[in-house]
Protein backbone atom coordinates (compact mmCIF):
# COMPACT_ATOMS: atom_id res chain seq x y z
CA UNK A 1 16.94 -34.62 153.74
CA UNK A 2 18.56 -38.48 153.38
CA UNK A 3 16.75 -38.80 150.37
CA UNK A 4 17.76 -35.33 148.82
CA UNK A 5 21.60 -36.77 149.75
CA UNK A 6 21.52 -39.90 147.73
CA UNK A 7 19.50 -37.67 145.02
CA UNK A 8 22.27 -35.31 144.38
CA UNK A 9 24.95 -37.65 143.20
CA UNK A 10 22.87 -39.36 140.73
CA UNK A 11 20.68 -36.07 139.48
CA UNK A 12 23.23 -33.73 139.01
CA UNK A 13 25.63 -35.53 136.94
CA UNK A 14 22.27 -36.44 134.82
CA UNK A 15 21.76 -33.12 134.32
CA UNK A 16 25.32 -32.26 133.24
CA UNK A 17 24.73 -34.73 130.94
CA UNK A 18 21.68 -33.74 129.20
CA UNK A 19 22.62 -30.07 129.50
CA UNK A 20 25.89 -31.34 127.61
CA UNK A 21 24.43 -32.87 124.43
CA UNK A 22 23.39 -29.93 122.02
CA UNK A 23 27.00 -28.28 123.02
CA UNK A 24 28.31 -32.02 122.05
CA UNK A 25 26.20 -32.35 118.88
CA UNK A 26 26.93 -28.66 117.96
CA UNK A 27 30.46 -29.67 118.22
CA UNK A 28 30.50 -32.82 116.30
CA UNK A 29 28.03 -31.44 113.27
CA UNK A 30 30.57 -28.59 113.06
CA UNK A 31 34.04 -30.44 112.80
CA UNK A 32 32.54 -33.07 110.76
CA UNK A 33 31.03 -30.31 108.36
CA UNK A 34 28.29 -32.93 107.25
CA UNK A 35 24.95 -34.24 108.82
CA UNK A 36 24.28 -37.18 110.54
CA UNK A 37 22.82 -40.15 108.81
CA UNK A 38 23.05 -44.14 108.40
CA UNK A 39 21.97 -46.55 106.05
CA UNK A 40 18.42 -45.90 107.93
CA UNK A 41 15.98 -44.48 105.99
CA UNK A 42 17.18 -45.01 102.37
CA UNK A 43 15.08 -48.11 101.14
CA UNK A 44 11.16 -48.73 100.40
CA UNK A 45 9.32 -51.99 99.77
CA UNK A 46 9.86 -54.10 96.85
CA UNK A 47 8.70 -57.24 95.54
CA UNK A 48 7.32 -59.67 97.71
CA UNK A 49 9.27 -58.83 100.62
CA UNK A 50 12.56 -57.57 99.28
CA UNK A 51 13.61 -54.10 99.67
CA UNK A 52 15.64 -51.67 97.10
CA UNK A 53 16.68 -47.84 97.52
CA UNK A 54 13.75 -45.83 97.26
CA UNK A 55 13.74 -42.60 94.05
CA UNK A 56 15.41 -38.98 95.04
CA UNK A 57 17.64 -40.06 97.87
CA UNK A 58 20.71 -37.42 98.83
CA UNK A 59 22.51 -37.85 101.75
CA UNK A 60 25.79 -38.55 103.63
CA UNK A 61 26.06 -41.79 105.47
CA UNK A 62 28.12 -41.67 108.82
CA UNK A 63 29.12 -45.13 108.78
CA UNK A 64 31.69 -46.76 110.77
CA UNK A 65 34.37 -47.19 108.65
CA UNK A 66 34.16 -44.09 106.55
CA UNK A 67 31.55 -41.76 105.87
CA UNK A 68 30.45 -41.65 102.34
CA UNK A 69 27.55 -39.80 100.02
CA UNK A 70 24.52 -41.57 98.57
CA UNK A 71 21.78 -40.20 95.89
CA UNK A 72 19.46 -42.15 93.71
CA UNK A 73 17.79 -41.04 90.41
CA UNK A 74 14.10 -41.57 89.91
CA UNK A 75 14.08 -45.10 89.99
CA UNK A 76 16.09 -45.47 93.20
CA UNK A 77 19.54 -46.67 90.84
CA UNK A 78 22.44 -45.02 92.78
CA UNK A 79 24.20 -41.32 91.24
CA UNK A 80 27.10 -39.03 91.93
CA UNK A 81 25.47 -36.71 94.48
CA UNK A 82 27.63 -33.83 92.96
CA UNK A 83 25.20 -34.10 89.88
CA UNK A 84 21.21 -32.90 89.61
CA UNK A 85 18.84 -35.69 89.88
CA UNK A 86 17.86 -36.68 86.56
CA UNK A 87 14.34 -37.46 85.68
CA UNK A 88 15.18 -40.62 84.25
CA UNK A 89 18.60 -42.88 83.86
CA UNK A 90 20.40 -42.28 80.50
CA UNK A 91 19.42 -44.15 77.12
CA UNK A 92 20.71 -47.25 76.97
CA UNK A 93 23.45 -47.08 79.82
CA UNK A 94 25.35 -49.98 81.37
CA UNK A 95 22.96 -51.64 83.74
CA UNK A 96 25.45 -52.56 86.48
CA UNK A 97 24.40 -55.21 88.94
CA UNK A 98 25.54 -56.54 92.43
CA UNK A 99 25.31 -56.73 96.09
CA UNK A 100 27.26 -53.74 98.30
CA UNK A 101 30.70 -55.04 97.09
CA UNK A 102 29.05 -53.08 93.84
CA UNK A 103 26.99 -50.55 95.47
CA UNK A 104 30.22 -49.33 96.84
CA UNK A 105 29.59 -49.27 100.87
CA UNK A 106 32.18 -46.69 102.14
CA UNK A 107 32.75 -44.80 98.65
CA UNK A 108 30.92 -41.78 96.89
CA UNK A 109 29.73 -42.65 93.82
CA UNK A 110 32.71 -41.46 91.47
CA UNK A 111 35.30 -43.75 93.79
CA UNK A 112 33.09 -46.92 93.20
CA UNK A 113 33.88 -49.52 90.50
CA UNK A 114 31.06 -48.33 88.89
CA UNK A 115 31.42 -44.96 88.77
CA UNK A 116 35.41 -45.32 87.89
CA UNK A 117 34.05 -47.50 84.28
CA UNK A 118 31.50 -44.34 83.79
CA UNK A 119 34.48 -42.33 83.80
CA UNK A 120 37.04 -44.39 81.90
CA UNK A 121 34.30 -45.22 79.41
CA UNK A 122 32.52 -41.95 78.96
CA UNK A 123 34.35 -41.33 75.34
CA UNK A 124 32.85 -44.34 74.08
CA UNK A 125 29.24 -42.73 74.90
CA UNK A 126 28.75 -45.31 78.05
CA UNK A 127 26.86 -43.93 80.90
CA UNK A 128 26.25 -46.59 84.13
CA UNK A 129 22.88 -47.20 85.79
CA UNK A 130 24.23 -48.61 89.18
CA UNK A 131 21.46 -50.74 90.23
CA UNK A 132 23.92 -53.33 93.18
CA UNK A 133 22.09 -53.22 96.36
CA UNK A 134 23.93 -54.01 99.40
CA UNK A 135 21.85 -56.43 101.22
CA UNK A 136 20.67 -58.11 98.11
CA UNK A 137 21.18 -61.68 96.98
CA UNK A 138 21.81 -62.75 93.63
CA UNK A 139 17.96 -62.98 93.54
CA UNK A 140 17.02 -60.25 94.72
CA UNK A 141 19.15 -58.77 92.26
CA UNK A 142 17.30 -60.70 89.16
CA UNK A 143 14.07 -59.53 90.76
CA UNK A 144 14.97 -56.12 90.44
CA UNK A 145 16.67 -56.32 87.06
CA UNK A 146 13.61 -57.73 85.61
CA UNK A 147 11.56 -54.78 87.16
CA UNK A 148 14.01 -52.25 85.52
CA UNK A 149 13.40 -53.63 82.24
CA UNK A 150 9.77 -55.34 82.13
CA UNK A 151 7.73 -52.50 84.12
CA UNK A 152 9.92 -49.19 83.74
CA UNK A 153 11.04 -49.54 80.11
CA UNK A 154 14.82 -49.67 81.05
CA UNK A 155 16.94 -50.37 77.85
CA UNK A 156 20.18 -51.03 78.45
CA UNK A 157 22.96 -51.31 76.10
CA UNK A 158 24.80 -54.07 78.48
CA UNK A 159 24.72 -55.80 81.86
CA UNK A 160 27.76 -56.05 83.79
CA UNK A 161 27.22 -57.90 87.19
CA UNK A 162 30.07 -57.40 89.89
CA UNK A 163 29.90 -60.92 91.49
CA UNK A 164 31.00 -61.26 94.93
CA UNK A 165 31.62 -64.39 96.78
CA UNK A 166 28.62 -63.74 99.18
CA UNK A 167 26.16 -63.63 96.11
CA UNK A 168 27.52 -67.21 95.33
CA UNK A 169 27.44 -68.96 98.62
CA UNK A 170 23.91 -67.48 99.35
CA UNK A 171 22.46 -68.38 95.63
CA UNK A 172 19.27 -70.01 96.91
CA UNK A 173 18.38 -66.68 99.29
CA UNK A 174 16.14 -64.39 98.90
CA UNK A 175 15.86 -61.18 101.17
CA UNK A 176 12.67 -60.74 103.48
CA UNK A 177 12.88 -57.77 105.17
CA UNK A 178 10.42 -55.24 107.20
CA UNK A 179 10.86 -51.65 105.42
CA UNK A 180 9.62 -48.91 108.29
CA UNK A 181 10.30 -45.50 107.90
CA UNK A 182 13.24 -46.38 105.20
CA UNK A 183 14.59 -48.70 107.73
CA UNK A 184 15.31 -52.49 107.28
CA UNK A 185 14.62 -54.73 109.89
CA UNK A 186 14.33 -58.56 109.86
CA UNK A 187 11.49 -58.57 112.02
CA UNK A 188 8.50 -55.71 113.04
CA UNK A 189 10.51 -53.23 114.61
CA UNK A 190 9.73 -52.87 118.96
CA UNK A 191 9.69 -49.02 120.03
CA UNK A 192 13.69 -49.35 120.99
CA UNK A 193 14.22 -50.29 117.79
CA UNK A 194 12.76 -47.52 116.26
CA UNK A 195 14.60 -45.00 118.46
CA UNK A 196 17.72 -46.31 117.37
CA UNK A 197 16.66 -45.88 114.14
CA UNK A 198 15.32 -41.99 114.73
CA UNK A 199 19.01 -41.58 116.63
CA UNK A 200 20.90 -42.85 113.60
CA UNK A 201 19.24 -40.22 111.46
CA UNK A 202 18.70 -37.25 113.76
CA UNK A 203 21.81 -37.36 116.08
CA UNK A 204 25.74 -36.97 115.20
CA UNK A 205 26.53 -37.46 118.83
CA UNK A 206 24.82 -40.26 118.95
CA UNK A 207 26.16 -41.88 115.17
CA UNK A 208 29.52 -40.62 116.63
CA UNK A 209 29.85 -42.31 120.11
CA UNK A 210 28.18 -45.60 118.26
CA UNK A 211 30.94 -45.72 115.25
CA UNK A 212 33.77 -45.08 118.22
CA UNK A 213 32.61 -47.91 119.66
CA UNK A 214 32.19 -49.96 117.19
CA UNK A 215 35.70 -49.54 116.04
CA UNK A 216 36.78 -50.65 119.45
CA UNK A 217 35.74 -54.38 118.71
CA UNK A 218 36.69 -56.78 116.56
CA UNK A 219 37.35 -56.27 113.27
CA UNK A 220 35.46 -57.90 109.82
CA UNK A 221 37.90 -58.60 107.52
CA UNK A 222 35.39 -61.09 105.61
CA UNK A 223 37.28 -64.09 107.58
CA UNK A 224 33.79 -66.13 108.26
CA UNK A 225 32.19 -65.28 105.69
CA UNK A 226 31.09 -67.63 102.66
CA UNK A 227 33.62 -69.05 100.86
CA UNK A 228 36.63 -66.91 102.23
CA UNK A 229 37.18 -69.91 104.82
CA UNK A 230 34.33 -73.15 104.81
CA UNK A 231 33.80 -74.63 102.23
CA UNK A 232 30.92 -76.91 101.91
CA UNK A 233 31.54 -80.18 100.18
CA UNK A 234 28.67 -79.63 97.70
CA UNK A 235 30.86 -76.57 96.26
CA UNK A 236 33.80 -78.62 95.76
CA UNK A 237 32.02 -81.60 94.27
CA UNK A 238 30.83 -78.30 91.41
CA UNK A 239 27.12 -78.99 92.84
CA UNK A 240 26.82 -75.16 93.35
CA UNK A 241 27.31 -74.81 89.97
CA UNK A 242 24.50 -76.08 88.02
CA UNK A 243 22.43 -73.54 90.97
CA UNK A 244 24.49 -70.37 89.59
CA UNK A 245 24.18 -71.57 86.24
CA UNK A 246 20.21 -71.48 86.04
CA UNK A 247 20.22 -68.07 88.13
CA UNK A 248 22.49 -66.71 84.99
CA UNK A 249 20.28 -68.31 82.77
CA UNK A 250 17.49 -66.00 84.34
CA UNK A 251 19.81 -62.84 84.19
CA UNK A 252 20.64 -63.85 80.08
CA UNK A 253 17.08 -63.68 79.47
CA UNK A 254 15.62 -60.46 80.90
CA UNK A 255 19.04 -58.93 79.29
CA UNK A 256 18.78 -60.54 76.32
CA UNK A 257 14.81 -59.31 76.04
CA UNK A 258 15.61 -55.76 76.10
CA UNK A 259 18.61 -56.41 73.57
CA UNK A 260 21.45 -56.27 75.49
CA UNK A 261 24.64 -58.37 76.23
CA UNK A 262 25.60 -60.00 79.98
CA UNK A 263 28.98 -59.64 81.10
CA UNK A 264 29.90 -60.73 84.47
CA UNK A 265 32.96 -59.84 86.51
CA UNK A 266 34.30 -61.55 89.76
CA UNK A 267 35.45 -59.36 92.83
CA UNK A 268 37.29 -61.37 95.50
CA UNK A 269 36.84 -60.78 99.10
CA UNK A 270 40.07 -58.40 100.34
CA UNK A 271 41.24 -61.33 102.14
CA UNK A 272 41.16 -64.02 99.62
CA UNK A 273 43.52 -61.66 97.55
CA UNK A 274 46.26 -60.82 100.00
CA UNK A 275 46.02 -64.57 100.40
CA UNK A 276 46.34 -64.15 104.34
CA UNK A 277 45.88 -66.66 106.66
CA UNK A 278 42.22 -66.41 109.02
CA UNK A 279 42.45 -68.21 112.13
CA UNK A 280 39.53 -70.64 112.43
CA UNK A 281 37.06 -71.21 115.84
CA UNK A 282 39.05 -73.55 117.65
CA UNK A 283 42.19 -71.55 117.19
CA UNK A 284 43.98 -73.15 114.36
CA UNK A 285 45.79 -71.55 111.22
CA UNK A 286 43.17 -72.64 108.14
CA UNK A 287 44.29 -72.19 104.83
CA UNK A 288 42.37 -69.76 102.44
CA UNK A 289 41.45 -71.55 99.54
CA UNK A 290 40.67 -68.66 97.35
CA UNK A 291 40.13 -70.84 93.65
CA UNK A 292 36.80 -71.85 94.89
CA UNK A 293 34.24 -69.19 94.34
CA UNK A 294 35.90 -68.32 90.91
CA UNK A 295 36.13 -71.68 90.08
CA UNK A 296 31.98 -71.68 90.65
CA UNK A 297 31.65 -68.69 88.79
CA UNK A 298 34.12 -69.51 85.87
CA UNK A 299 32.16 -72.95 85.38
CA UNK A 300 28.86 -71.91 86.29
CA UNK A 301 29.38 -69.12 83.07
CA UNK A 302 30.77 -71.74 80.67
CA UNK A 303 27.34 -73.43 81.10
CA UNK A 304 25.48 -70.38 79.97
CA UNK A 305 27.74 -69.08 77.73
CA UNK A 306 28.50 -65.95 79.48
CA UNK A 307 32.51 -63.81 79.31
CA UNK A 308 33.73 -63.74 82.89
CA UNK A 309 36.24 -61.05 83.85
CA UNK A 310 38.87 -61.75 86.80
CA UNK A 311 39.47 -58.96 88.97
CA UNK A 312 41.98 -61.07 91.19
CA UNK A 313 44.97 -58.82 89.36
CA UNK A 314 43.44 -55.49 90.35
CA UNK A 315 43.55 -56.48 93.99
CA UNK A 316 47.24 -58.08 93.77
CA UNK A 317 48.46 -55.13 92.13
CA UNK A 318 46.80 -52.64 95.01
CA UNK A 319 48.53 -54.82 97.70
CA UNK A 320 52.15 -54.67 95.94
CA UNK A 321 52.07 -51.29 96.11
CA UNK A 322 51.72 -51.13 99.45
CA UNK A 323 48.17 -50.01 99.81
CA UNK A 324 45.09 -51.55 101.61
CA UNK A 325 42.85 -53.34 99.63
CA UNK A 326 39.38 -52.33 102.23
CA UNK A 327 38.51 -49.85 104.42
CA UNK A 328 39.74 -50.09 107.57
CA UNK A 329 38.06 -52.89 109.93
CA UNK A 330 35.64 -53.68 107.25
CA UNK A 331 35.67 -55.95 103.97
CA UNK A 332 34.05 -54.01 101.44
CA UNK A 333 36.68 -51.99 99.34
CA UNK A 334 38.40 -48.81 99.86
CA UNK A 335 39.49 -46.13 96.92
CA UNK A 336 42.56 -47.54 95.62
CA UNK A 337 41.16 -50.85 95.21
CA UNK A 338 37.67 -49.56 93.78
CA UNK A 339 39.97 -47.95 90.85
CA UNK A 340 41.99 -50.59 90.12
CA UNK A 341 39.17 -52.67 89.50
CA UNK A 342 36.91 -50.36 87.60
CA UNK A 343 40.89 -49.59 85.10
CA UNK A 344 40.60 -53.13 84.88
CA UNK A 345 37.26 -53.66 83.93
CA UNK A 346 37.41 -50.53 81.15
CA UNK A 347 39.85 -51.98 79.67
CA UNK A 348 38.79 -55.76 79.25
CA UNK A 349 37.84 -57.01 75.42
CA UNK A 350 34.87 -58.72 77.15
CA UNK A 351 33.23 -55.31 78.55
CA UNK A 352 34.32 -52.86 75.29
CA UNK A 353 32.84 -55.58 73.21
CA UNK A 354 29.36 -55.68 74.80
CA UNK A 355 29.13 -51.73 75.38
CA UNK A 356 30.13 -51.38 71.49
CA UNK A 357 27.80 -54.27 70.36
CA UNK A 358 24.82 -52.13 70.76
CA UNK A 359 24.41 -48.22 70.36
């Protein structure tokens, strides 16, 4: 009888609770009026241990800061999910390259830089094969250009690489990753591991209650990241540069095999544009010295002969007009921004000229 006492407290709230959670994920599947889903179970194997987006994805990814759609074509290169799959990417598109700054992380595919020069660009005949990875170095990225062109025939008309910051800073990485079930994981996944995973993918309570809390912490606005605040020496003394240099000497050459021109353009982290001012570890005010990573990329390009285009301008002219330049508590960009970058980009003599170069 003592025992059934101390039982009932702790069993029948339990209960309640489990009883509770297909009314709660009922509920949340119907207001939302998508499924659940993460960035779990999107990307296969690749290389020797890299990872890219595996052929025929379509789904809607409840992530934190905003839930967006993602679909791949055949070769796992990202699409508008409004569209058919098509068997294969267009003849001769505009091979766009990056890391998720030019995937688009928190955008469907027609609100992504990408997708916004597809659309600005479609009179002139230009359709985009979005191969940017988020995740992927500036390595990785090479890696996976050369596959596109060397082992599946890709011929495209131009490459236009979206370089962020991070793919600058991290220029001697390359990703090694455990693919399971579509999942990346740094190490083999343990059997909790795994269940999150399953959760992620099968439950909107549970992708609900985890992005709630989530958005109760701190916020990444990009502050410690890269070049956005440290700086090491070797960058300022231009060492970095002869490093990005030879890795766009690589990217010139798998282009250039397959006939087509290289034009890179530089996104800035949110932060570096609205020139705000991060507060370092110890407390103190530290100035944002946001010249640095373009600087690297501007001379690093000179070296190798390559047009660079400066999206600084898009992101000022988002934040005078009053509108944030990323989604909210993350760094990657939000609509406004995307647009303003891809307007930019359309309209650049460096870009026009490559796309028109070859038809």
């Amino acid at each position: 009888m003592s025992i059934s006492r101390w039982l009932r407290p702790i069993v029948v709230p339990a209960a309640a609770f489990l009883v509770s959670l297909p009314c709660a994920e009922l509920a949340f599947r119907t207001l939302d009026g998508g499924p659940s889903g993460s960035t779990d179970g999107i990307y296969e194997p690749f290389a020797d241990g890299s990872f890219k987006a595996r052929p025929g994805v379509r789904t809607f990814l409840d992530w934190y800061p905003r839930g967006f759609h993602v679909a791949t074509d055949a070769l796992g290169l990202r699409i508008d999910h409004r569209t058919p799959v098509p068997a294969a990417p267009a003849a001769q598109p505009l091979l766009v390259l990056g890391d998720s700054q030019g995937f688009g992380n928190g955008v469907d595919y027609h609100e992504t830089i990408a997708g916004g020069v597809e659309r600005l660009l479609q009179a002139r005949g230009v359709r985009v094969a979005l191969a940017a990875t988020g995740g992927h170095t500036f390595r990785d990225q090479v890696e996976l250009l050369r596959w596109l062109v060397r082992e599946r025939g890709l011929a495209p008309r131009a490459v236009l690489v979206l370089v962020s910051p991070r793919m600058l800073t991290q220029i001697d990485d390359r990703s090694r990753v455990v693919v399971h079930a579509g999942t990346l994981y740094d190490r083999p996944p343990t059997l909790a591991m795994r269940l999150r995973s399953w959760l992620a993918r099968s439950s909107k309570t549970w992708t609900t209650l985890r992005n709630a809390v989530h958005n109760l912490g701190p916020r990444d606005t990009g502050a410690g990241v890269g070049p956005n605040r440290y700086y090491d020496p070797a960058q300022l003394r231009g060492e970095l540069d002869a490093k990005v240099a030879a890795v766009l000497g690589e990217v010139v050459a798998e282009a250039r095999g397959a006939g087509a021109r290289v034009v890179l353009a530089y996104l800035p982290f949110a932060l570096e544009a609205a020139m705000e001012t991060p507060t370092g570890p110890e407390g103190e005010a530290e100035r944002v010295r946001a010249e640095v990573p373009w600087t690297v990329l501007q001379r690093a390009a000179a070296r190798v002969g390559l047009p660079v285009v400066d999206l600084r301008p898009a992101l000022r002219k988002v934040a005078s007009a009053g509108h944030p330049l990323a989604l909210a508590g993350d760094p990657h960009y939000g609509i406004e921004t995307s647009a303003a970058c891809a307007e930019l980009l359309a309209g650049s003599p460096e870009l026009i000229s490559a796309v028109e170069t070859r038809k």
